[in-house]
C-alpha atoms as a PDB file:
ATOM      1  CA  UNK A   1     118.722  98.440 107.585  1.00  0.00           C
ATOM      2  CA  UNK A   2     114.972  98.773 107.113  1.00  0.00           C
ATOM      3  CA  UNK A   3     113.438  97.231 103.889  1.00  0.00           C
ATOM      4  CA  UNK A   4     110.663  97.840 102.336  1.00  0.00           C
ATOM      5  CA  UNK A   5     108.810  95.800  98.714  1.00  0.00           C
ATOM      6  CA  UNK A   6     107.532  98.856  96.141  1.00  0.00           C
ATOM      7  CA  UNK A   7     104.218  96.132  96.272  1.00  0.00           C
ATOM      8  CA  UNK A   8     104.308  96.962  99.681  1.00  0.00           C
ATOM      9  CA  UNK A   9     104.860 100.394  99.387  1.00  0.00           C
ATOM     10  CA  UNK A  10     102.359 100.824  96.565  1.00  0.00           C
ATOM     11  CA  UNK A  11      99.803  99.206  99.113  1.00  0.00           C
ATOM     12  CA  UNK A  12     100.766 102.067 101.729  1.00  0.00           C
ATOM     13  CA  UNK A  13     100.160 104.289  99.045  1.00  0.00           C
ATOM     14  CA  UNK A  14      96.628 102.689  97.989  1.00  0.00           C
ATOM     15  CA  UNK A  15      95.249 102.697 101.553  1.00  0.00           C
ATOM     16  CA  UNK A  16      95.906 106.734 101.860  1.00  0.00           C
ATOM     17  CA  UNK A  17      98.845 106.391 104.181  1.00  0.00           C
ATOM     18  CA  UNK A  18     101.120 109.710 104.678  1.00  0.00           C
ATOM     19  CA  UNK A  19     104.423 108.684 103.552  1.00  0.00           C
ATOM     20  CA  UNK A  20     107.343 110.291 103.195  1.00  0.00           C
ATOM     21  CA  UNK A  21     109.275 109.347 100.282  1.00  0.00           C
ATOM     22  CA  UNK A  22     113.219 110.809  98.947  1.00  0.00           C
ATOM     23  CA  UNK A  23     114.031 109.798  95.448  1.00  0.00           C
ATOM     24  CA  UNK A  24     118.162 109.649  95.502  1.00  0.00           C
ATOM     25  CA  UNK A  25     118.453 109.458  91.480  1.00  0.00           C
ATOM     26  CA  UNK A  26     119.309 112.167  89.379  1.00  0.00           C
ATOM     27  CA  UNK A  27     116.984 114.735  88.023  1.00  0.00           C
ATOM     28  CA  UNK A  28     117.581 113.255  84.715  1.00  0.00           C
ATOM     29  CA  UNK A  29     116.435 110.252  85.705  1.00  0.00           C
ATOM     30  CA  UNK A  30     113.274 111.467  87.860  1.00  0.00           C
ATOM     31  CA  UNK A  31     112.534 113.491  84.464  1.00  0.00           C
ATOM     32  CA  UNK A  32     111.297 110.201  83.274  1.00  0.00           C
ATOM     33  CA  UNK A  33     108.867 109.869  86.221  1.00  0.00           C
ATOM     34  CA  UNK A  34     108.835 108.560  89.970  1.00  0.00           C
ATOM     35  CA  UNK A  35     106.538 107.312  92.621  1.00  0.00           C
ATOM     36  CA  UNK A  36     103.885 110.121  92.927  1.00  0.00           C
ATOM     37  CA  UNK A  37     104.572 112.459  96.100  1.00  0.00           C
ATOM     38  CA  UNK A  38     108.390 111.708  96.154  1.00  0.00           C
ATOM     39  CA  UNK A  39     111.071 114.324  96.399  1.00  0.00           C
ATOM     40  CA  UNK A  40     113.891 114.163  94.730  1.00  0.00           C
ATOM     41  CA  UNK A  41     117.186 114.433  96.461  1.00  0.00           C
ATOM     42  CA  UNK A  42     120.302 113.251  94.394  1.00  0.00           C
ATOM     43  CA  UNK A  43     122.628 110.880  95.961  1.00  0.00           C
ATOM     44  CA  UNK A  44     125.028 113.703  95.278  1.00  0.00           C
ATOM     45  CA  UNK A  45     123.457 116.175  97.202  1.00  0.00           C
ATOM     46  CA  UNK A  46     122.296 114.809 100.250  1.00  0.00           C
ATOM     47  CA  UNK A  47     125.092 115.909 102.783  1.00  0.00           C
ATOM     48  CA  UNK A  48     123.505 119.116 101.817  1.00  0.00           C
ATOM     49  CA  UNK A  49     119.668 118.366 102.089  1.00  0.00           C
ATOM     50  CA  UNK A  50     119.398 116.579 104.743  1.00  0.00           C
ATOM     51  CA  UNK A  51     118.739 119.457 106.868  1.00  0.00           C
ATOM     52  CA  UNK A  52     115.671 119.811 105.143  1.00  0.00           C
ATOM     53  CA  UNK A  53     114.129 116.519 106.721  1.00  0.00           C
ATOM     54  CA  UNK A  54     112.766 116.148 110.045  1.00  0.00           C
ATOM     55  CA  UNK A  55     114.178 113.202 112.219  1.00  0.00           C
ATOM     56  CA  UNK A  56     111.243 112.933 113.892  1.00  0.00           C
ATOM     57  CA  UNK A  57     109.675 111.857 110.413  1.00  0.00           C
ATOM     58  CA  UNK A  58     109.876 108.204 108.796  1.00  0.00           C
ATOM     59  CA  UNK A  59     111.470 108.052 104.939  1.00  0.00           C
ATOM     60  CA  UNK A  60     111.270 105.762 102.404  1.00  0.00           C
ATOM     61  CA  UNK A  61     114.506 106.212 100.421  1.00  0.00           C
ATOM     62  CA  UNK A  62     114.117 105.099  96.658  1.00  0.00           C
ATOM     63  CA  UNK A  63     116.587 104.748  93.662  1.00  0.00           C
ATOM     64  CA  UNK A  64     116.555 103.062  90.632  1.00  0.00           C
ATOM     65  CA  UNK A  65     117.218  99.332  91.303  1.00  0.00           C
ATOM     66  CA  UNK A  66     118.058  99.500  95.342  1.00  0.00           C
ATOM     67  CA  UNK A  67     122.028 100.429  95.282  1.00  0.00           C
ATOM     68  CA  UNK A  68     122.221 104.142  95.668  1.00  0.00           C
ATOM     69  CA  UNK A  69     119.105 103.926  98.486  1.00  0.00           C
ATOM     70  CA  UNK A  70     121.038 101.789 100.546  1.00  0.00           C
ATOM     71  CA  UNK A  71     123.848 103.801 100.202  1.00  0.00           C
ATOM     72  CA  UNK A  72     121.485 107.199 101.463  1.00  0.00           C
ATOM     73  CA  UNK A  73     120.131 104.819 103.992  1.00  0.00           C
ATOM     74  CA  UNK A  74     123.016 103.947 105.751  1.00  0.00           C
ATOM     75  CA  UNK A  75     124.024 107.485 105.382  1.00  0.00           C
ATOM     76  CA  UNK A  76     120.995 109.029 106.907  1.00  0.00           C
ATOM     77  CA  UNK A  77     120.829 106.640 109.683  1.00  0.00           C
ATOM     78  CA  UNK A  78     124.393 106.970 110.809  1.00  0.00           C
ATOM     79  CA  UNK A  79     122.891 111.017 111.290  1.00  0.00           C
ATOM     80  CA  UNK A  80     120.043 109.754 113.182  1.00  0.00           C
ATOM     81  CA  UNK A  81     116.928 109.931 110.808  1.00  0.00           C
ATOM     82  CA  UNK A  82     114.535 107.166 110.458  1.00  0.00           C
ATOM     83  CA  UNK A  83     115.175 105.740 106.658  1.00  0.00           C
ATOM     84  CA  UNK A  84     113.593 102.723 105.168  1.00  0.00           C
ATOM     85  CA  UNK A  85     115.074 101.238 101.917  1.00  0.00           C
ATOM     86  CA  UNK A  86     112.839 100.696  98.831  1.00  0.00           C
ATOM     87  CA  UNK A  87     114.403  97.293  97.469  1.00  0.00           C
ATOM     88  CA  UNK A  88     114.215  96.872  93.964  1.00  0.00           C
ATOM     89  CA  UNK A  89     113.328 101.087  93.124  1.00  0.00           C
ATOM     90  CA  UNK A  90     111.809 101.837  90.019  1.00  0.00           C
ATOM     91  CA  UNK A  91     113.141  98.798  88.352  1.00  0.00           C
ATOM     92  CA  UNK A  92     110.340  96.836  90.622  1.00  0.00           C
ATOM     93  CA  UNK A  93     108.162 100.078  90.984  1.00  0.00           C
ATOM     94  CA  UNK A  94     104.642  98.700  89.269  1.00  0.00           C
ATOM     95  CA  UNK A  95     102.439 101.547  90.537  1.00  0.00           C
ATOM     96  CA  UNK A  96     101.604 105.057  89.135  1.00  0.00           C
ATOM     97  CA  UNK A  97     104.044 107.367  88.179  1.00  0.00           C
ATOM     98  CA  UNK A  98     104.187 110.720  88.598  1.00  0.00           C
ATOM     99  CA  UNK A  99     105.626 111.957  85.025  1.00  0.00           C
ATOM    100  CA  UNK A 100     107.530 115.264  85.559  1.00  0.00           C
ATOM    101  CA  UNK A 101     106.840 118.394  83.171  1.00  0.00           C
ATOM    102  CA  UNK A 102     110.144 120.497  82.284  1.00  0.00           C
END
């Protein structure tokens, strides 16, 4: 499986690189904020998403602390989509955060 650091992510993010980022926690937990520009797709629920992603498209999967985007990872790239796992999630995540207004 692909890994990725968030400092290395953050950098993608600082230098204006399109990225495509899924957020597997719940919406509770993305309530509290996430990496700015990530959509949030539940662990849960991702059988039934993923036909919303392209597979021609790269994704950097994010969680919490790492666990549950492995998990969507090796999911996602048994169905053929290019994934990339964000080790450490928002437990390591030092960059903005997009807060999230209910």
């Amino acid at each position: 499986m692909k890994v990725i650091s968030t400092q290395e992510l953050q950098t993608l993010l600082k230098l204006g690189k399109q990225v495509n980022i899924i957020d597997v926690r719940e919406a509770s937990e993305v309530a509290g904020g996430k990496i700015p520009g990530a959509v949030n797709m539940p662990l849960g629920l991702l059988e039934f998403k993923m036909n919303e992603l392209d597979k021609s498209e790269e994704y950097y999967v994010n969680c919490q602390a790492g666990g549950r985007s492995g998990s969507a990872c090796k999911f996602l790239d048994y169905q053929g989509y290019k994934v990339i796992n964000v080790e450490g999630g928002m437990n390591a995540w030092a960059g903005d955060i997009e807060r999230i207004d209910n």
